[in-house]
Protein backbone atom coordinates (compact mmCIF):
# COMPACT_ATOMS: atom_id res chain seq x y z
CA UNK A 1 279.99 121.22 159.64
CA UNK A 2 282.86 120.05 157.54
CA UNK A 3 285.10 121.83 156.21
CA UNK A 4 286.97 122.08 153.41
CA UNK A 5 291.05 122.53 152.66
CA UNK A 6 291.25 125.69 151.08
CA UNK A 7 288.77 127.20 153.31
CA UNK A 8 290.90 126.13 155.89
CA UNK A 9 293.58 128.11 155.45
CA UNK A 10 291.40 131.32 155.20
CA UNK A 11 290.18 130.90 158.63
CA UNK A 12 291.21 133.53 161.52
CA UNK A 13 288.76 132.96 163.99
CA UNK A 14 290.40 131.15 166.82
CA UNK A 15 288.80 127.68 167.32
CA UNK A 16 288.33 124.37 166.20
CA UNK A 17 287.25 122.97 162.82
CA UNK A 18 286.33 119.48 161.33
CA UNK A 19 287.78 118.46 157.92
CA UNK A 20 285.68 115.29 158.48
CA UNK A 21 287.02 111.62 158.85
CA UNK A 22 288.60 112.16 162.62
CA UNK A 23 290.94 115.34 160.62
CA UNK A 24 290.58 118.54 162.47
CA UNK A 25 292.19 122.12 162.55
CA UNK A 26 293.13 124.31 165.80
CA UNK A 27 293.30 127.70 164.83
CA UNK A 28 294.54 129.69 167.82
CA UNK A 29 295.36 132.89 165.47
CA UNK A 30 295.57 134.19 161.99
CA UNK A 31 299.13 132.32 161.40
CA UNK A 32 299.19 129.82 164.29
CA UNK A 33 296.75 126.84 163.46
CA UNK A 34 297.80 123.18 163.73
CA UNK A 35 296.61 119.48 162.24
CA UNK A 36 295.26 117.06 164.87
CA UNK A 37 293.25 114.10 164.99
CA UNK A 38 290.49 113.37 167.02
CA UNK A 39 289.14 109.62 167.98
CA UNK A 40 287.39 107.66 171.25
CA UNK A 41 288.91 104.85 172.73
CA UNK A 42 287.05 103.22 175.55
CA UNK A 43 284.97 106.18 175.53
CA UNK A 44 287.42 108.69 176.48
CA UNK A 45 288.37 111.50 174.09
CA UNK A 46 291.97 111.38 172.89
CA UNK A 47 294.06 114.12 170.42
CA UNK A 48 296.81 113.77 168.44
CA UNK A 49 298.90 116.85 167.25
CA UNK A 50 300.37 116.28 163.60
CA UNK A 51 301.89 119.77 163.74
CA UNK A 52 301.46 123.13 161.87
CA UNK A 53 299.72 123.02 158.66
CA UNK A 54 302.16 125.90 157.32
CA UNK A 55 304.66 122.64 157.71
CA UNK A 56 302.61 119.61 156.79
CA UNK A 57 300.64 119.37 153.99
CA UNK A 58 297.00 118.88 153.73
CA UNK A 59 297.52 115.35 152.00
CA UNK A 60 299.78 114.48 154.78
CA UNK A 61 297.65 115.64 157.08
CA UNK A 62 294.67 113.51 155.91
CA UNK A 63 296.81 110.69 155.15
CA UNK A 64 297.90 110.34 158.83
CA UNK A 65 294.08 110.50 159.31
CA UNK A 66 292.74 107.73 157.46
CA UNK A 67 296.11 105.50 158.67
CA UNK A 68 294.61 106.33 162.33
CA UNK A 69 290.95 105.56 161.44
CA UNK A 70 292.47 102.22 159.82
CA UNK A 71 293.94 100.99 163.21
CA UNK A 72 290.70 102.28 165.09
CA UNK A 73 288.38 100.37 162.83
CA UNK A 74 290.81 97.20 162.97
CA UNK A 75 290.74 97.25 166.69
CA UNK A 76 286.86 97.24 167.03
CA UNK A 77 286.62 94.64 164.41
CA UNK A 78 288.55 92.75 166.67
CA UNK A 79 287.49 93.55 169.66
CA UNK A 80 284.18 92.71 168.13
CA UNK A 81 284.96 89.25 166.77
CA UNK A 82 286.93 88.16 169.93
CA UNK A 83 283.54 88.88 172.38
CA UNK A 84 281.17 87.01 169.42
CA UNK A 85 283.43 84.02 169.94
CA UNK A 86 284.16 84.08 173.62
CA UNK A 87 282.01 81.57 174.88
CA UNK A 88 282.73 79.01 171.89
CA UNK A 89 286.63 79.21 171.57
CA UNK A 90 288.86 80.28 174.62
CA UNK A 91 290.29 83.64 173.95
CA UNK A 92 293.36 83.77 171.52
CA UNK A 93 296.01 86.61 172.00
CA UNK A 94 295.83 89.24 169.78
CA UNK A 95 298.77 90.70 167.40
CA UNK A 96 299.47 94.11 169.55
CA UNK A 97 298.14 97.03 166.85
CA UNK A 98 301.60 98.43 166.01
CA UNK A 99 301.39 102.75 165.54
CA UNK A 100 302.54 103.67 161.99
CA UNK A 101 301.52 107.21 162.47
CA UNK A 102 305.29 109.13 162.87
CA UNK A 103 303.33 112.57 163.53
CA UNK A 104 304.68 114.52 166.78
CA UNK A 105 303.63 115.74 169.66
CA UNK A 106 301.72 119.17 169.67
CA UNK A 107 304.11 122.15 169.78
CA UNK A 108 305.02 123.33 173.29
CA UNK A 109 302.66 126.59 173.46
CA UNK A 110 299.54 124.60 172.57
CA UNK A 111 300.05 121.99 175.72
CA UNK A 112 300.97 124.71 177.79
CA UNK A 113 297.75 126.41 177.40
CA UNK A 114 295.96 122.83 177.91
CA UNK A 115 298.13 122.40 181.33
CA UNK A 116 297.28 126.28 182.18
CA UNK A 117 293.80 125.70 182.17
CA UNK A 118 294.08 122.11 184.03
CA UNK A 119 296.47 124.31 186.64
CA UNK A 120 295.06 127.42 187.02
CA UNK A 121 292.01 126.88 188.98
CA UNK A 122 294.09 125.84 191.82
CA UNK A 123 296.23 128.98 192.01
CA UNK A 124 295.89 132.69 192.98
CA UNK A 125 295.80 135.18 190.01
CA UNK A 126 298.59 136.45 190.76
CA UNK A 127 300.34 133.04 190.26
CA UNK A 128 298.27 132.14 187.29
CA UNK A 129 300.56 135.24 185.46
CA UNK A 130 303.91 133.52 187.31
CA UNK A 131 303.44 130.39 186.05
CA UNK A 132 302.84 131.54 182.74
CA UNK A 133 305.41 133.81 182.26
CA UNK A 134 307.69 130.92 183.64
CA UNK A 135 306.68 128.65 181.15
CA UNK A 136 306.65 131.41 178.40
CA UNK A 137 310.62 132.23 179.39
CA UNK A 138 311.52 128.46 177.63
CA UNK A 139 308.87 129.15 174.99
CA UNK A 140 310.42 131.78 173.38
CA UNK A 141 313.66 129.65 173.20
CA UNK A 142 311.45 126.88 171.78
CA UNK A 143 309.65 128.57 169.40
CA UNK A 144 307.44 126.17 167.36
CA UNK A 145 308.72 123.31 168.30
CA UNK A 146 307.19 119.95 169.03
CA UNK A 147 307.43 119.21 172.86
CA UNK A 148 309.23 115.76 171.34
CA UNK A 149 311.92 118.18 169.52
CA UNK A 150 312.87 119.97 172.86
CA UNK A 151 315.99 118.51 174.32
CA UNK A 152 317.50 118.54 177.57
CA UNK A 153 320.65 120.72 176.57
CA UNK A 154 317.91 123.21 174.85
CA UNK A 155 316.64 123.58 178.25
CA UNK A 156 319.82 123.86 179.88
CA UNK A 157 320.72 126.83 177.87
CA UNK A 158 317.61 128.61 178.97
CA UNK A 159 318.39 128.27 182.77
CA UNK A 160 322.15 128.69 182.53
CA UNK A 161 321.45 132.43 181.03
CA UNK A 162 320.27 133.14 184.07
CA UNK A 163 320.83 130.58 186.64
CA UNK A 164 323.63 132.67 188.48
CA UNK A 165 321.49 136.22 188.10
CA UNK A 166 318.20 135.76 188.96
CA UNK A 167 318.71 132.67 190.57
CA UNK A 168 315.60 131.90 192.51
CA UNK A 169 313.15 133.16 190.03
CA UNK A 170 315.06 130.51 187.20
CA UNK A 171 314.97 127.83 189.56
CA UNK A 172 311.38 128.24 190.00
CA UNK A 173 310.74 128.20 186.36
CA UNK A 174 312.67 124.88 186.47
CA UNK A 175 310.34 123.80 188.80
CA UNK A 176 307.26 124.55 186.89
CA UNK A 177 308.55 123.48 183.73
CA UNK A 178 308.85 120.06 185.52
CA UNK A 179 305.66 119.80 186.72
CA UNK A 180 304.35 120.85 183.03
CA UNK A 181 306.25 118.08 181.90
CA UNK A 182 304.67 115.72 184.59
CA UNK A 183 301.54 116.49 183.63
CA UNK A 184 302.54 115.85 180.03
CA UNK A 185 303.93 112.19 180.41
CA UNK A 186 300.79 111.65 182.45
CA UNK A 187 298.33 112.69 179.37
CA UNK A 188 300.67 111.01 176.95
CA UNK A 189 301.44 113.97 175.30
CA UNK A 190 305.50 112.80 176.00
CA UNK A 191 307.40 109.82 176.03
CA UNK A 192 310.20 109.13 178.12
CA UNK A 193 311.62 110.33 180.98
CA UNK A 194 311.22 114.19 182.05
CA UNK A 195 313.65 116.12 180.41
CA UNK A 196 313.01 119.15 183.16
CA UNK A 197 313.86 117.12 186.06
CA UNK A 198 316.31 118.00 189.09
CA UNK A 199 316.96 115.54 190.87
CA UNK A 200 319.19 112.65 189.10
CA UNK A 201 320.17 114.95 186.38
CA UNK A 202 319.74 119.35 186.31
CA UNK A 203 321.22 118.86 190.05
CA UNK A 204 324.59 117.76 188.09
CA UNK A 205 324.27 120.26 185.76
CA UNK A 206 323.64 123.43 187.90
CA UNK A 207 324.93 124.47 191.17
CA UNK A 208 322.19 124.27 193.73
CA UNK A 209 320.06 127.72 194.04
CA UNK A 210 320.84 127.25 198.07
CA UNK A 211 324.57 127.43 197.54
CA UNK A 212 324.77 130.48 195.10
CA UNK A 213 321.92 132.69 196.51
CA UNK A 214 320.68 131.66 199.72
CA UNK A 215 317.02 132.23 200.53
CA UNK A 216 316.13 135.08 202.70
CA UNK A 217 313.07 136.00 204.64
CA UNK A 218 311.15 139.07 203.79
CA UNK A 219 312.69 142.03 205.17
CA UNK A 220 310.68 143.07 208.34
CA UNK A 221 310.32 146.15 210.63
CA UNK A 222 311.50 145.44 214.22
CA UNK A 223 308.58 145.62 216.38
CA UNK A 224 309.78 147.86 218.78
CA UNK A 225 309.61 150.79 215.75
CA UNK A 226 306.42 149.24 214.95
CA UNK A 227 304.33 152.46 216.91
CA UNK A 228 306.35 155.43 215.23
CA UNK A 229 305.89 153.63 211.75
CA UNK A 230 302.33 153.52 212.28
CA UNK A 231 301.85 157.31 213.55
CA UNK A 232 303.31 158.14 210.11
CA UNK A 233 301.20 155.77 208.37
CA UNK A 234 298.21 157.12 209.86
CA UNK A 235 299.14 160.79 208.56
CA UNK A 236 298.70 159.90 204.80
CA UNK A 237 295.13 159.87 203.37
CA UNK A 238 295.20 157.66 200.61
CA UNK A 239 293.71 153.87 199.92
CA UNK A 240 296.97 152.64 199.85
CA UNK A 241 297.60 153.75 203.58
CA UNK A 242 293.90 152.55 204.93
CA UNK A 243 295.10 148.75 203.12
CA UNK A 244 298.12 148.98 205.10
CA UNK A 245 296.60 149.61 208.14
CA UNK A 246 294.47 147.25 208.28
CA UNK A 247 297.29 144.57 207.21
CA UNK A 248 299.48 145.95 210.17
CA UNK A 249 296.63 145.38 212.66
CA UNK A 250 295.66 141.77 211.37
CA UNK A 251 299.34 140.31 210.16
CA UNK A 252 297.11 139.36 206.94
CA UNK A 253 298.55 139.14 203.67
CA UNK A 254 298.33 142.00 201.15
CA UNK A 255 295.76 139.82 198.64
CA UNK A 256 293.34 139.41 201.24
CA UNK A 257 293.17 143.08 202.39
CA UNK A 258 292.83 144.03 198.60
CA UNK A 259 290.21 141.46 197.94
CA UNK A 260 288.20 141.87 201.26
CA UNK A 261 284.51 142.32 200.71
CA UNK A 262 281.82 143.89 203.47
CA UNK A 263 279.86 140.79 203.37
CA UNK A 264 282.55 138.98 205.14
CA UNK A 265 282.48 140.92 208.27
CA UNK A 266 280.04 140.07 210.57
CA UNK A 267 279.80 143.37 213.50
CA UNK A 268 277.36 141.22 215.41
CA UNK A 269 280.51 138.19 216.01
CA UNK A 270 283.08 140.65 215.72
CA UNK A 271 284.85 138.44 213.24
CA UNK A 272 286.09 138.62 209.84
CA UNK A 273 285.99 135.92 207.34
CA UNK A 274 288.24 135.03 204.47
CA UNK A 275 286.78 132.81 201.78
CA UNK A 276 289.40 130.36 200.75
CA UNK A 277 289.57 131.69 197.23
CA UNK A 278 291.56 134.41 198.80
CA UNK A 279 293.94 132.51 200.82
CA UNK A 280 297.12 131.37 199.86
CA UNK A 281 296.04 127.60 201.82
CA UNK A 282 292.44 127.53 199.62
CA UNK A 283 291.28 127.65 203.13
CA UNK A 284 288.90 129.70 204.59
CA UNK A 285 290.41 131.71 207.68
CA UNK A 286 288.57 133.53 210.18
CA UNK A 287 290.14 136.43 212.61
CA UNK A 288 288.73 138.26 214.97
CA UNK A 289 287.92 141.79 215.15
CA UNK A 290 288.69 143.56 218.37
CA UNK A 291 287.61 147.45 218.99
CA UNK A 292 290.67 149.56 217.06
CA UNK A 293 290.64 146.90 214.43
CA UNK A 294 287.03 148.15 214.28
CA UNK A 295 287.37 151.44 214.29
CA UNK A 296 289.42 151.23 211.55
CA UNK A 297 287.38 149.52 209.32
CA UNK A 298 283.89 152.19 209.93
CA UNK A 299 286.53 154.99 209.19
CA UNK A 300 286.53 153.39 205.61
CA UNK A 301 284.43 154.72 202.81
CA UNK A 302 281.87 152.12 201.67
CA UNK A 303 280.70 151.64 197.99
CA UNK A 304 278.30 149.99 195.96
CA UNK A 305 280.18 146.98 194.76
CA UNK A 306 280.98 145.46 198.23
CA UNK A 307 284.65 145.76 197.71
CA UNK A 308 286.77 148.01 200.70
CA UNK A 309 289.21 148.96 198.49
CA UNK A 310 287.64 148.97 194.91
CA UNK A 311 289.76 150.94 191.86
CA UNK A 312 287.91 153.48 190.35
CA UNK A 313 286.75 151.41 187.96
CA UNK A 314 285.40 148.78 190.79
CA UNK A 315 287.98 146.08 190.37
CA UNK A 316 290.39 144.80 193.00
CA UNK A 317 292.90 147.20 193.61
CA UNK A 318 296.81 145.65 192.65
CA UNK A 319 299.13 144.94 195.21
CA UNK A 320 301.28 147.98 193.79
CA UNK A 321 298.54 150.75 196.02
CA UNK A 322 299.85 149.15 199.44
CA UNK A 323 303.78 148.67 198.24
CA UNK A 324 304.02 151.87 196.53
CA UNK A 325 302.81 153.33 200.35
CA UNK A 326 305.96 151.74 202.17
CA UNK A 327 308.10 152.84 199.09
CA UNK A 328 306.56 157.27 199.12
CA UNK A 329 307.17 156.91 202.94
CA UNK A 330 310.76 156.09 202.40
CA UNK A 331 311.69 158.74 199.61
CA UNK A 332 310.01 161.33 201.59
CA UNK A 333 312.63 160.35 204.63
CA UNK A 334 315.59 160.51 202.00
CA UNK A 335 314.49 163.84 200.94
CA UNK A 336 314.60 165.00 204.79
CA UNK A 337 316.93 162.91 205.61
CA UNK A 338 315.65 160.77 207.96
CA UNK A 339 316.64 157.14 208.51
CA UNK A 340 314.79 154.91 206.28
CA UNK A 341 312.36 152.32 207.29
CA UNK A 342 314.39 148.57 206.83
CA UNK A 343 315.08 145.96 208.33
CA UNK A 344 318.21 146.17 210.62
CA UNK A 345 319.77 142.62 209.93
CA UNK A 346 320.70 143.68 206.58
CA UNK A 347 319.41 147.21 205.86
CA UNK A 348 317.25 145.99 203.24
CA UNK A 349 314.01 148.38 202.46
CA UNK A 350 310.93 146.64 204.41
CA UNK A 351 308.46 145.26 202.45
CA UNK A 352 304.59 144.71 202.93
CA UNK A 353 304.79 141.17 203.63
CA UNK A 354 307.42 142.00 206.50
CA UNK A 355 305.29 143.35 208.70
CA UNK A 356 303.85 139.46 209.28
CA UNK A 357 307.58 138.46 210.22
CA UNK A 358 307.04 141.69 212.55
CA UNK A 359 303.76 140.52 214.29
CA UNK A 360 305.16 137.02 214.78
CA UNK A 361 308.22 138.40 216.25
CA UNK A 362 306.28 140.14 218.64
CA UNK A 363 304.32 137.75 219.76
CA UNK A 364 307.13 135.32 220.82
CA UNK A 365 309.03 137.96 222.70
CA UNK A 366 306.15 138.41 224.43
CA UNK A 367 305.73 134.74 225.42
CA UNK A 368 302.17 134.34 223.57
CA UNK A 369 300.23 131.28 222.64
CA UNK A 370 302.66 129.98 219.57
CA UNK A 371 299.91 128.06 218.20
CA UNK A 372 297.05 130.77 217.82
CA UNK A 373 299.79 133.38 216.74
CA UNK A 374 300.13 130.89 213.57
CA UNK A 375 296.51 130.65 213.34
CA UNK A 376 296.21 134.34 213.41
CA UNK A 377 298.90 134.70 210.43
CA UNK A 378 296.91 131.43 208.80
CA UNK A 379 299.72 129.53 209.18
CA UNK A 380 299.47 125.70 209.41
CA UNK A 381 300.79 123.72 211.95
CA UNK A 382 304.21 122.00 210.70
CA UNK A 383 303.83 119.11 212.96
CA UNK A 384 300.71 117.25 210.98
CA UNK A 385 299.71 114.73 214.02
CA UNK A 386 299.13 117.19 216.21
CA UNK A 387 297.28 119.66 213.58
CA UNK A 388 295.32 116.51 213.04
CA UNK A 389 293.85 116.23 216.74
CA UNK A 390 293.70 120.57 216.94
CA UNK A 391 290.34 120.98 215.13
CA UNK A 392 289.67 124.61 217.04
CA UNK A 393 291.09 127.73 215.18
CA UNK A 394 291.58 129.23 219.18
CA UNK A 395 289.52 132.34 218.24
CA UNK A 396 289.31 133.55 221.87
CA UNK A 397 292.96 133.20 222.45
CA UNK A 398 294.14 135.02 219.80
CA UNK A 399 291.04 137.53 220.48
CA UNK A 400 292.88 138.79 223.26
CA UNK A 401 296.36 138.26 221.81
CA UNK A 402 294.91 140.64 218.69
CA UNK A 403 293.69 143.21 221.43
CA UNK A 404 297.20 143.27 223.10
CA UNK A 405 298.80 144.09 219.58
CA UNK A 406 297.11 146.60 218.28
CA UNK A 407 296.98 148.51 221.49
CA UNK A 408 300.57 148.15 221.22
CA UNK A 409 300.51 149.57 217.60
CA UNK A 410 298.72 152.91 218.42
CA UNK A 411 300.11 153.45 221.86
């Protein structure tokens, strides 16, 4: 169905409309909806943003239209007339069909949402909302703007607001905003070179994040206080506890203790499976389940919806029940004045994620199998030939290295 102009600008459901003749509207809100054209070539779909309709005009808006349709009519005709001929006259080089459209690109939110959805199924949810808020951070700065109207210094100004305060968290909204840009020059949604790059020009521009705020690892528990920790764990009765448990007895990470399921714990193998959706790899990891690892999971309530840990409303509990665990632990030692629980090499507050750094730790002091400690921790092997020729995830190995550590824990 076609419609027409004036109805067009009544419109407030979000989606697309035709105007007929390759013209079309976006409407992704009440006052956000946008001109583009729509045509085949080679029988691929391609779009071309002419910008808001609050800022071009419907007559403009057609007009670039029909000048499109023009060129794509031209081009068959010759196309056309060059294969009728083929065999009679040898093939003559064509004038190269020269673009008179000026429209721009499509403003920056509307590719982002067309890169989000070509990104996200390859990330965690969790990182689905970080890369969006990353690339939202130079939208607002943007605003409406075509992604050809952006400049370089624009985007400098974003990062150097923060560059020297949150340093990692800006430099890995550089980094995203790069790759969104990458994926734009690919689609030909941008021409020229990538204005969000690093190396050869930001680098120049910025000092490097390594230089101003050095990385550090997650602050981690020494193991040797590993035991007491627990035996204060174990005294609070609450979700948030149980998750932690079972993340201090596995060295898992926190999103695949929330997101565990029954199904994936087979009593009869005495293993327990996480499907690659979960995993921070995409690849499904498999540990094994020795007896206080098991005992600890049948003291856990089960439900109807399969989930260990479902919220009361059966969804995936956030990361914030097992954090906020670590965090009430601590404030109740301030209030009685105990120590706190952090990590001594800089008396930073431990952290969930720590307590992987902990098990690791552990496991070299104690002169265990390197390799099946990083297979317990799904870890991949850094050195790729030899990760190439080890196809076995050394279940047994780390069965018994498992069985050494949480006896360790409890006792």
């Amino acid at each position: 169905m076609a419609y027409t102009a004036s109805k067009i600008y009544k419109l407030t459901k979000p989606g697309s409309y035709s105007l007929g003749s390759n013209l079309y509207v976006d409407v992704k809100s009440k006052t956000n909806k946008y001109w583009y054209i729509r045509w085949s070539d080679n029988n691929q779909r391609k779009l071309l943003y002419l910008g808001s309709i609050n800022e071009i005009s419907y007559q403009d808006a057609r007009g670039e239209a029909d000048i499109k349709k023009a060129e794509l009519v031209r081009k068959r005709r010759e196309v056309r007339l060059n294969r009728d001929h083929e065999s009679v006259n040898p093939p003559t080089k064509l004038a190269p069909v020269i673009e008179t459209s000026t429209s721009k690109s499509a403003p920056y939110q509307i590719l982002v949402d067309q890169f989000m959805q070509y990104k996200e199924p390859e990330l965690s949810e969790k990182n689905q909302h970080n890369w969006r808020a990353a690339l939202k951070r130079f939208g607002d700065a943007f605003g409406q703007k075509s992604l050809d109207d952006i400049t370089s210094d624009e985007i400098y100004k974003v990062l150097n607001a923060t560059w020297h305060k949150t340093t990692h968290m800006t430099s890995r909204g550089l980094t995203r905003l790069e790759k969104f840009y990458d994926w734009a020059i690919a689609l030909g949604h941008y021409k020229g070179s990538n204005p969000a790059r690093w190396l050869g020009y930001f680098e120049y521009r910025l000092p490097n994040p390594s230089t101003i705020a050095p990385s550090k690892s997650h602050p981690a528990l020494p193991w040797k206080q590993v035991h007491d920790f627990w035996t204060e764990l174990q005294s609070i009765n609450s979700k948030g506890s149980k998750a932690l448990q079972l993340l201090v007895l596995t060295g898992q990470r926190s999103g695949q203790i929330r997101k565990a399921r029954w199904e994936d714990i087979d009593l009869e193998t005495k293993t327990w499976t996480f499907p690659g959706i979960n995993m921070k790899g995409k690849v499904k990891h498999e540990i094994p389940i020795d007896p206080i690892l098991l005992k600890t999971l049948l003291s856990l309530e089960t439900n109807g919806n399969g989930l260990l840990f479902p919220t009361e409303d059966n969804n995936v509990m956030s990361d914030n029940f097992i954090s906020k665990t670590i965090r009430d632990m601590n404030h109740r030692r301030e209030l009685y004045g105990k120590p706190l629980w952090v990590d001594p090499t800089d008396n930073r507050k431990i952290n969930v994620h720590g307590f992987r750094t902990t098990f690791r730790t552990w496991s070299a002091d104690k002169q265990l199998d390197r390799q099946a400690s990083e297979f317990q921790i799904g870890h991949k092997l850094k050195d790729k030939v030899e990760a190439a020729y080890n196809r076995s995830n050394l279940i047994d190995i780390r069965r018994g290295i498992m069985d050494k550590w949480t006896r360790f824990v409890i006792t």
